[in-house]
PDB file of N, CA and C in Angstrom:
ATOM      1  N   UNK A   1      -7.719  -5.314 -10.227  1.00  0.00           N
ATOM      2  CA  UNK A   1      -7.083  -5.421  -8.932  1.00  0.00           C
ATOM      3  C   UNK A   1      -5.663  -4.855  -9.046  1.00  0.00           C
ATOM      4  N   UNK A   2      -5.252  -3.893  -8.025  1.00  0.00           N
ATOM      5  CA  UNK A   2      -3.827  -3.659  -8.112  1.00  0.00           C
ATOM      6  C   UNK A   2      -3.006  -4.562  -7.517  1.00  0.00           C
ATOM      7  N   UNK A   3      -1.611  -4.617  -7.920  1.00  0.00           N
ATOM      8  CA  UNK A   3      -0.491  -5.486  -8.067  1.00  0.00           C
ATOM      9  C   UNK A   3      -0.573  -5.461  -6.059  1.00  0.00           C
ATOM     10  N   UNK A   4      -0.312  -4.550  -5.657  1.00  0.00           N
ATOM     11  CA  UNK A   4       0.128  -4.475  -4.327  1.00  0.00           C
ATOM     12  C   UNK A   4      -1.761  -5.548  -2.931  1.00  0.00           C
ATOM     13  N   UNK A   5      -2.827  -5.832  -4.079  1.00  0.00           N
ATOM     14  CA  UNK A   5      -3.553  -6.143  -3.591  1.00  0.00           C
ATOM     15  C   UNK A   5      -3.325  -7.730  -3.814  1.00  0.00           C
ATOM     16  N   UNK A   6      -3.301  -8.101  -5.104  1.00  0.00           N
ATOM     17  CA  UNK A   6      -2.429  -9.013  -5.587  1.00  0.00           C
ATOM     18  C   UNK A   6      -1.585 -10.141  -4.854  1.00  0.00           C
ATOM     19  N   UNK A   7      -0.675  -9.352  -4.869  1.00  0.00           N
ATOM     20  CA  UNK A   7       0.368  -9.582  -3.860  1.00  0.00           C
ATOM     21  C   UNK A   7       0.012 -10.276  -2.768  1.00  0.00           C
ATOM     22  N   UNK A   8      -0.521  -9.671  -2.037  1.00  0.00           N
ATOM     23  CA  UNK A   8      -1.187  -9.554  -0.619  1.00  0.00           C
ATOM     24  C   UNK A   8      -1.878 -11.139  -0.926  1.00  0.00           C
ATOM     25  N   UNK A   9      -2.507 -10.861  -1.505  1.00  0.00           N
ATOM     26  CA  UNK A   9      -3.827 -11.859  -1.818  1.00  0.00           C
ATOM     27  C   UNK A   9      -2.917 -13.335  -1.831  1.00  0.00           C
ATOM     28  N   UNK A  10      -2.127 -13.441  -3.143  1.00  0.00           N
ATOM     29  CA  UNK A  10      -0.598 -14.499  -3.385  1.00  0.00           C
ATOM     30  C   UNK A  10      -0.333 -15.213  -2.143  1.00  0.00           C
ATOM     31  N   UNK A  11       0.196 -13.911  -1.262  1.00  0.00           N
ATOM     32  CA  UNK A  11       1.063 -14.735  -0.350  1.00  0.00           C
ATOM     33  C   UNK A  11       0.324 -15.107   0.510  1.00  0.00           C
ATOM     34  N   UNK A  12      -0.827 -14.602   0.537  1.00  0.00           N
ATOM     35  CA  UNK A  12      -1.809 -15.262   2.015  1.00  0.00           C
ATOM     36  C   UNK A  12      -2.248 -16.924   1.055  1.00  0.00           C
ATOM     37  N   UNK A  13      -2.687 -16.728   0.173  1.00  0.00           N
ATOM     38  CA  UNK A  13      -2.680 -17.857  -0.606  1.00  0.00           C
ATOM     39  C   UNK A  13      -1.523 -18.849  -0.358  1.00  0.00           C
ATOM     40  N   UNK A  14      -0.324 -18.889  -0.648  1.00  0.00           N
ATOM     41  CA  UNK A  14       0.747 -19.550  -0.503  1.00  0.00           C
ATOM     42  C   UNK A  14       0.801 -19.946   0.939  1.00  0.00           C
ATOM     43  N   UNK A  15       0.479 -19.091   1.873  1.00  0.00           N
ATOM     44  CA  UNK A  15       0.311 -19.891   2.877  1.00  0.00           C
ATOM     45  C   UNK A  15      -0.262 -20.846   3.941  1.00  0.00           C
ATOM     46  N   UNK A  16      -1.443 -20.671   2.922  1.00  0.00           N
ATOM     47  CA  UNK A  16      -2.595 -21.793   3.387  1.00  0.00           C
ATOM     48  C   UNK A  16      -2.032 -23.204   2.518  1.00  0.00           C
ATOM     49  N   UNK A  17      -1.664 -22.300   1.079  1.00  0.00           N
ATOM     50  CA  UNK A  17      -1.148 -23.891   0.242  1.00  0.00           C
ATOM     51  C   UNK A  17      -0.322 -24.305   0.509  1.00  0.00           C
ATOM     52  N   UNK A  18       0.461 -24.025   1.507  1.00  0.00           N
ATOM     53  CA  UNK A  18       1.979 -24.809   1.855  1.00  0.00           C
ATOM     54  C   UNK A  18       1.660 -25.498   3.384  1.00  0.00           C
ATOM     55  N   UNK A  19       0.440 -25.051   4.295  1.00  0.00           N
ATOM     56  CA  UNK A  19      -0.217 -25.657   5.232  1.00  0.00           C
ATOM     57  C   UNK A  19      -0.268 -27.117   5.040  1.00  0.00           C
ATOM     58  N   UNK A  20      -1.487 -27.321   4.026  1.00  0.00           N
ATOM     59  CA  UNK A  20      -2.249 -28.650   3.115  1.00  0.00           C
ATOM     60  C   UNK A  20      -1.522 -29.288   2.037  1.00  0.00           C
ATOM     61  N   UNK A  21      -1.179 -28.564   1.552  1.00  0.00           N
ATOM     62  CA  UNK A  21      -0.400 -29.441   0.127  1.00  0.00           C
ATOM     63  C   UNK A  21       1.297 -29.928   0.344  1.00  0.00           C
ATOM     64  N   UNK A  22       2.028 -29.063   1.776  1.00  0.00           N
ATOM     65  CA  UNK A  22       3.261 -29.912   2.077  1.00  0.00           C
ATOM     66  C   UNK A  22       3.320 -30.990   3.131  1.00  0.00           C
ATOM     67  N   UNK A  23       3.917 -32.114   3.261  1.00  0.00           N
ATOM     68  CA  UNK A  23       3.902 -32.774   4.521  1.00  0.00           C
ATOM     69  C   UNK A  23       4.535 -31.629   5.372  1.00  0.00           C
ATOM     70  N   UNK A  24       4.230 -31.895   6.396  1.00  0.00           N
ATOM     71  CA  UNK A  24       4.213 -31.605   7.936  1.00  0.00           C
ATOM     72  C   UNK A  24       6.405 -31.756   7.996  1.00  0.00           C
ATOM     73  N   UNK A  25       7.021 -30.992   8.264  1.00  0.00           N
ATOM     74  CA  UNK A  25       8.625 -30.558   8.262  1.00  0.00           C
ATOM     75  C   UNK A  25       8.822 -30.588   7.517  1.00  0.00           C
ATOM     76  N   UNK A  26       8.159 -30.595   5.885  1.00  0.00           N
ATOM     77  CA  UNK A  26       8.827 -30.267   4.532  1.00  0.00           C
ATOM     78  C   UNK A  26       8.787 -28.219   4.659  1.00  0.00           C
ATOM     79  N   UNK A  27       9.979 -28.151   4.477  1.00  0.00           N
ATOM     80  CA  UNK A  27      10.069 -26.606   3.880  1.00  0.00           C
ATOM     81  C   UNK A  27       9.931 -26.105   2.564  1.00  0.00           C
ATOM     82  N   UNK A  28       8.688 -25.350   2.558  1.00  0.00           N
ATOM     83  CA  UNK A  28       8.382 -24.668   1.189  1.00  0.00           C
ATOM     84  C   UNK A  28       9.940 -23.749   0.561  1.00  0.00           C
ATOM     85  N   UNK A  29      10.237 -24.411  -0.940  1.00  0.00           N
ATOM     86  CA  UNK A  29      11.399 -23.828  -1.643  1.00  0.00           C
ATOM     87  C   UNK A  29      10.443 -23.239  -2.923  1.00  0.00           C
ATOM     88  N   UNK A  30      11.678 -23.081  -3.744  1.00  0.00           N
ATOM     89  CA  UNK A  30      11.238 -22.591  -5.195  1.00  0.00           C
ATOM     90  C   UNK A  30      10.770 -23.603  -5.880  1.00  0.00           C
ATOM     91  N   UNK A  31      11.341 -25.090  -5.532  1.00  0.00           N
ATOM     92  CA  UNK A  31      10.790 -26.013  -5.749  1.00  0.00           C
ATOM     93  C   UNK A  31       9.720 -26.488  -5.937  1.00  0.00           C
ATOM     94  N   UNK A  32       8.582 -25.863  -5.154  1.00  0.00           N
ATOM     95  CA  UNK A  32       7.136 -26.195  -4.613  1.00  0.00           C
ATOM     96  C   UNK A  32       6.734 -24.598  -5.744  1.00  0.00           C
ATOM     97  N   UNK A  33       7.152 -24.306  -6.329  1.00  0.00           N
ATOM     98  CA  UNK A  33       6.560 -22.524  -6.855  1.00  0.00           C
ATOM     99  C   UNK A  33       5.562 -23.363  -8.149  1.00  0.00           C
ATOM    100  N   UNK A  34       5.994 -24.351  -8.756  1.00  0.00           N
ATOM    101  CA  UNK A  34       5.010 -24.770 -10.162  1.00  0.00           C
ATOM    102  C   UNK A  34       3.722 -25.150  -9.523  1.00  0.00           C
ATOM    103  N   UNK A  35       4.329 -25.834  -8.621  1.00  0.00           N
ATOM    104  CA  UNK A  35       2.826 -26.658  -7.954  1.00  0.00           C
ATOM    105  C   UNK A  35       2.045 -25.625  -7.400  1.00  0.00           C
ATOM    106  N   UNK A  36       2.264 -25.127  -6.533  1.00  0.00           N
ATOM    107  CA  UNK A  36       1.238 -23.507  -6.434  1.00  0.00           C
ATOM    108  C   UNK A  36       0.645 -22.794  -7.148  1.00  0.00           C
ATOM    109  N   UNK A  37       1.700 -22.190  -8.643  1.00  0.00           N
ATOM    110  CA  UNK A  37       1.061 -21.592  -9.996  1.00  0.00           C
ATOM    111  C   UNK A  37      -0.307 -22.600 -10.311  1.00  0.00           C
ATOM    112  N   UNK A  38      -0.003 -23.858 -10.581  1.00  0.00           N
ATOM    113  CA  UNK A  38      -0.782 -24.965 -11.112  1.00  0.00           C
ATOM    114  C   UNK A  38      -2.002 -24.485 -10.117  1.00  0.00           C
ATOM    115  N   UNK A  39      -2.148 -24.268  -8.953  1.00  0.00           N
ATOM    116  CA  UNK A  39      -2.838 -24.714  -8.062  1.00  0.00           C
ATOM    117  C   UNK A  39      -3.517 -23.079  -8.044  1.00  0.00           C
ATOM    118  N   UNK A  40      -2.895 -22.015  -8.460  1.00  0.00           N
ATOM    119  CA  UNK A  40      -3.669 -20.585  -8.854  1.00  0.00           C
ATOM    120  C   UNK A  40      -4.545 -20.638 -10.403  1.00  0.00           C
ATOM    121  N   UNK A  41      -3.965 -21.166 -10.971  1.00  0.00           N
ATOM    122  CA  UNK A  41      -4.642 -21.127 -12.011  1.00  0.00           C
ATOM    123  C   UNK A  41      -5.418 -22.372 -12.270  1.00  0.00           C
ATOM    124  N   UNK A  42      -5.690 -23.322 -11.419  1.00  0.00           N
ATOM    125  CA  UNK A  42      -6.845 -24.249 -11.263  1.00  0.00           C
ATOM    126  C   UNK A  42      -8.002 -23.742 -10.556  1.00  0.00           C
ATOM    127  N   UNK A  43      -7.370 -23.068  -9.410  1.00  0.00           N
ATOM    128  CA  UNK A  43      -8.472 -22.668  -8.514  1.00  0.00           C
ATOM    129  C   UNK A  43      -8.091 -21.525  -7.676  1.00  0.00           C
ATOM    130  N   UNK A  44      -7.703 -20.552  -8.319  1.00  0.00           N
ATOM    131  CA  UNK A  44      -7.994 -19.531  -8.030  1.00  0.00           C
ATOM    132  C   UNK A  44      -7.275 -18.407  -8.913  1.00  0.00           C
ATOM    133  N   UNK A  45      -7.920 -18.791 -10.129  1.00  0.00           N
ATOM    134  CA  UNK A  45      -7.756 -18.087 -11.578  1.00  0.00           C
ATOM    135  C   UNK A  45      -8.053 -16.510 -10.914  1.00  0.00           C
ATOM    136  N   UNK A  46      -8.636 -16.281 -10.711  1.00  0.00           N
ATOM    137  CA  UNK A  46      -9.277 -14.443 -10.556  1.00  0.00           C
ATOM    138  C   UNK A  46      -7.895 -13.784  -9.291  1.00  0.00           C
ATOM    139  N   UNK A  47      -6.894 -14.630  -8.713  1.00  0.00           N
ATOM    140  CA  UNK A  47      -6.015 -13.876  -8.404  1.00  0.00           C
ATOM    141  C   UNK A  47      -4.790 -13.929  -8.980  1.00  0.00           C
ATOM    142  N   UNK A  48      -4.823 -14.106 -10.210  1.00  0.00           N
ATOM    143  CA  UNK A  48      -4.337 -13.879 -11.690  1.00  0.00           C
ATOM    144  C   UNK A  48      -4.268 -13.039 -12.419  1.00  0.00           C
ATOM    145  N   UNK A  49      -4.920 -12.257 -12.102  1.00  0.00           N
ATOM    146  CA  UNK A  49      -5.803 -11.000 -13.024  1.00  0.00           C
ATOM    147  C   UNK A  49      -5.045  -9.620 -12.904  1.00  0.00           C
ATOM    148  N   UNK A  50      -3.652  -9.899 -13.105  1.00  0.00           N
ATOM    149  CA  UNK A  50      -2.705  -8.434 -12.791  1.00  0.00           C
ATOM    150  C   UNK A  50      -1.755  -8.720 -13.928  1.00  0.00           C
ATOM    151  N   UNK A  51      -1.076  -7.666 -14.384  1.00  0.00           N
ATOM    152  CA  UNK A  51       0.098  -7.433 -15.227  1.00  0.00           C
ATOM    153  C   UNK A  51       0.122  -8.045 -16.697  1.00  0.00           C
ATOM    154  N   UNK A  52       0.960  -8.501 -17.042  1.00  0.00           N
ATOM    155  CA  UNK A  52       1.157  -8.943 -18.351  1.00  0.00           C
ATOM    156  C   UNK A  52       1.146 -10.785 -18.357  1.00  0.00           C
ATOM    157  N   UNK A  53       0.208 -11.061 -18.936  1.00  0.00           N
ATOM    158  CA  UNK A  53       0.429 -12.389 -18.772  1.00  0.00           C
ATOM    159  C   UNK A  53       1.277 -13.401 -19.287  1.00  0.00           C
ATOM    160  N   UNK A  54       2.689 -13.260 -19.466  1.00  0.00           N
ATOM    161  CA  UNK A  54       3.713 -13.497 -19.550  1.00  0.00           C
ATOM    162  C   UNK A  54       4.756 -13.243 -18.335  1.00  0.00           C
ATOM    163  N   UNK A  55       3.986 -12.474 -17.328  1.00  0.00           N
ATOM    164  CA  UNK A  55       5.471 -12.339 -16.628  1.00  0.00           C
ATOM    165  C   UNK A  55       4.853 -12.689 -15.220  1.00  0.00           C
ATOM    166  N   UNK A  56       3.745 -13.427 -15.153  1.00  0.00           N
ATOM    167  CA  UNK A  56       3.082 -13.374 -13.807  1.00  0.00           C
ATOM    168  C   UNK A  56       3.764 -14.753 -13.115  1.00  0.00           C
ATOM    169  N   UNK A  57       4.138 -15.431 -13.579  1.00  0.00           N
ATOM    170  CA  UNK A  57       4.833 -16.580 -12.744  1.00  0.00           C
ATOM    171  C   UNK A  57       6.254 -16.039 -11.968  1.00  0.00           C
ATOM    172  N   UNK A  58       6.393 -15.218 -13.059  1.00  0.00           N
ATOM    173  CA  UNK A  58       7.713 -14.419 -12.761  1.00  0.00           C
ATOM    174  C   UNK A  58       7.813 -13.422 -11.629  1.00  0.00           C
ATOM    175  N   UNK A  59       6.811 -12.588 -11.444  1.00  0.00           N
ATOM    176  CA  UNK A  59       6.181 -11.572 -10.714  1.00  0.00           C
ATOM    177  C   UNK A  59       5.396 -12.515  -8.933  1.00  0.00           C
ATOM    178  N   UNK A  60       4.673 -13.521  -9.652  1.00  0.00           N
ATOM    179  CA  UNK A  60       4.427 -14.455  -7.897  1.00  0.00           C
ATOM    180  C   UNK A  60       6.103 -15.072  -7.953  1.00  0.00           C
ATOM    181  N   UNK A  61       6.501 -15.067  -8.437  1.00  0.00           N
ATOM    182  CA  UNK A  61       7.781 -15.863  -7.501  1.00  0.00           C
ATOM    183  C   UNK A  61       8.914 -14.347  -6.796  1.00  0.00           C
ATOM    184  N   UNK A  62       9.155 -13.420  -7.658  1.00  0.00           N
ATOM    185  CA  UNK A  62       9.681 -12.422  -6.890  1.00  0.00           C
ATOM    186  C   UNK A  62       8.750 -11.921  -5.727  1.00  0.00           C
ATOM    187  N   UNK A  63       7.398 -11.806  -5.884  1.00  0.00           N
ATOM    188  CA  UNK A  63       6.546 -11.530  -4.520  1.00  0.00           C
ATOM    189  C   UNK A  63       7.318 -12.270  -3.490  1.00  0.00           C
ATOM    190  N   UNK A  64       6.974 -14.052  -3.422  1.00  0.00           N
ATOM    191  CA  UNK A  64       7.177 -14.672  -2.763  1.00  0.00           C
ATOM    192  C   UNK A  64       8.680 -14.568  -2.239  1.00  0.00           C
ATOM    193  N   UNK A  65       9.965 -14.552  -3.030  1.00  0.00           N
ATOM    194  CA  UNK A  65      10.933 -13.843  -2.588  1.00  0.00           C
ATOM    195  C   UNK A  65      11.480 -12.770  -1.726  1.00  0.00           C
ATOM    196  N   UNK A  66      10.601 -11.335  -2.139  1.00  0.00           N
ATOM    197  CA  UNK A  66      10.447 -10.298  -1.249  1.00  0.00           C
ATOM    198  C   UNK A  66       9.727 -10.746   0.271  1.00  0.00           C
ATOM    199  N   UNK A  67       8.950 -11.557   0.607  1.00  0.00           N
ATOM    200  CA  UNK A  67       8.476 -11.913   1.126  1.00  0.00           C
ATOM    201  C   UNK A  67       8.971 -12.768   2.039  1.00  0.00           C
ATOM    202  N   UNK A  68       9.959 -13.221   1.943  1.00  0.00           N
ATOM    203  CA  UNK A  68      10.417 -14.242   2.335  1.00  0.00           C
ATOM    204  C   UNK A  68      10.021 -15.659   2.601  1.00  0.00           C
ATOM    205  N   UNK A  69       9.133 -16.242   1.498  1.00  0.00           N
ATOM    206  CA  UNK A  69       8.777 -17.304   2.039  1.00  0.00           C
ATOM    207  C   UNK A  69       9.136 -18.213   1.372  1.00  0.00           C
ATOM    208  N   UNK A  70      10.137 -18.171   0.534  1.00  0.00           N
ATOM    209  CA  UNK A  70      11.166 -19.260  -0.426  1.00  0.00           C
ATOM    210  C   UNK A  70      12.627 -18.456  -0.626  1.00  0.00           C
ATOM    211  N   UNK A  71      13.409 -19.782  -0.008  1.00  0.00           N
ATOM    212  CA  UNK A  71      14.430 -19.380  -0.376  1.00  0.00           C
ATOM    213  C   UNK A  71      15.131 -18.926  -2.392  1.00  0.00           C
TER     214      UNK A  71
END
């Protein structure tokens, strides 16, 4: 899978998981970024499957950055 599909894939992800997994007026921060990783690589290992696996926590949190969906 390429990075830019990836990506895509991440943040649509992140935003279903910040739907269900935050209370209702909690704002998703960087704070909430472990619990998501945890929650990709429990269940939904195969959108994992890009870059060096050392830098992918690193790589979904700058996505999510570019993205704007954590401060």
């Amino acid at each position: 899978m390429k990075n830019r599909e990836s990506r895509d894939q991440i943040i649509g992800e992140w935003d279903r998981w910040v739907s269900y997994a935050l209370p209702e007026g909690i704002e998703a921060s960087e704070n909430h970024l472990l619990g998501f990783f945890s929650h990709l690589k429990a269940k939904c290992p195969d959108m994992l499957e890009f870059g060096d696996v050392y830098d992918r926590y690193q790589t979904v949190h700058a996505w999510l950055l570019e993205a704007k969906r954590i401060l």
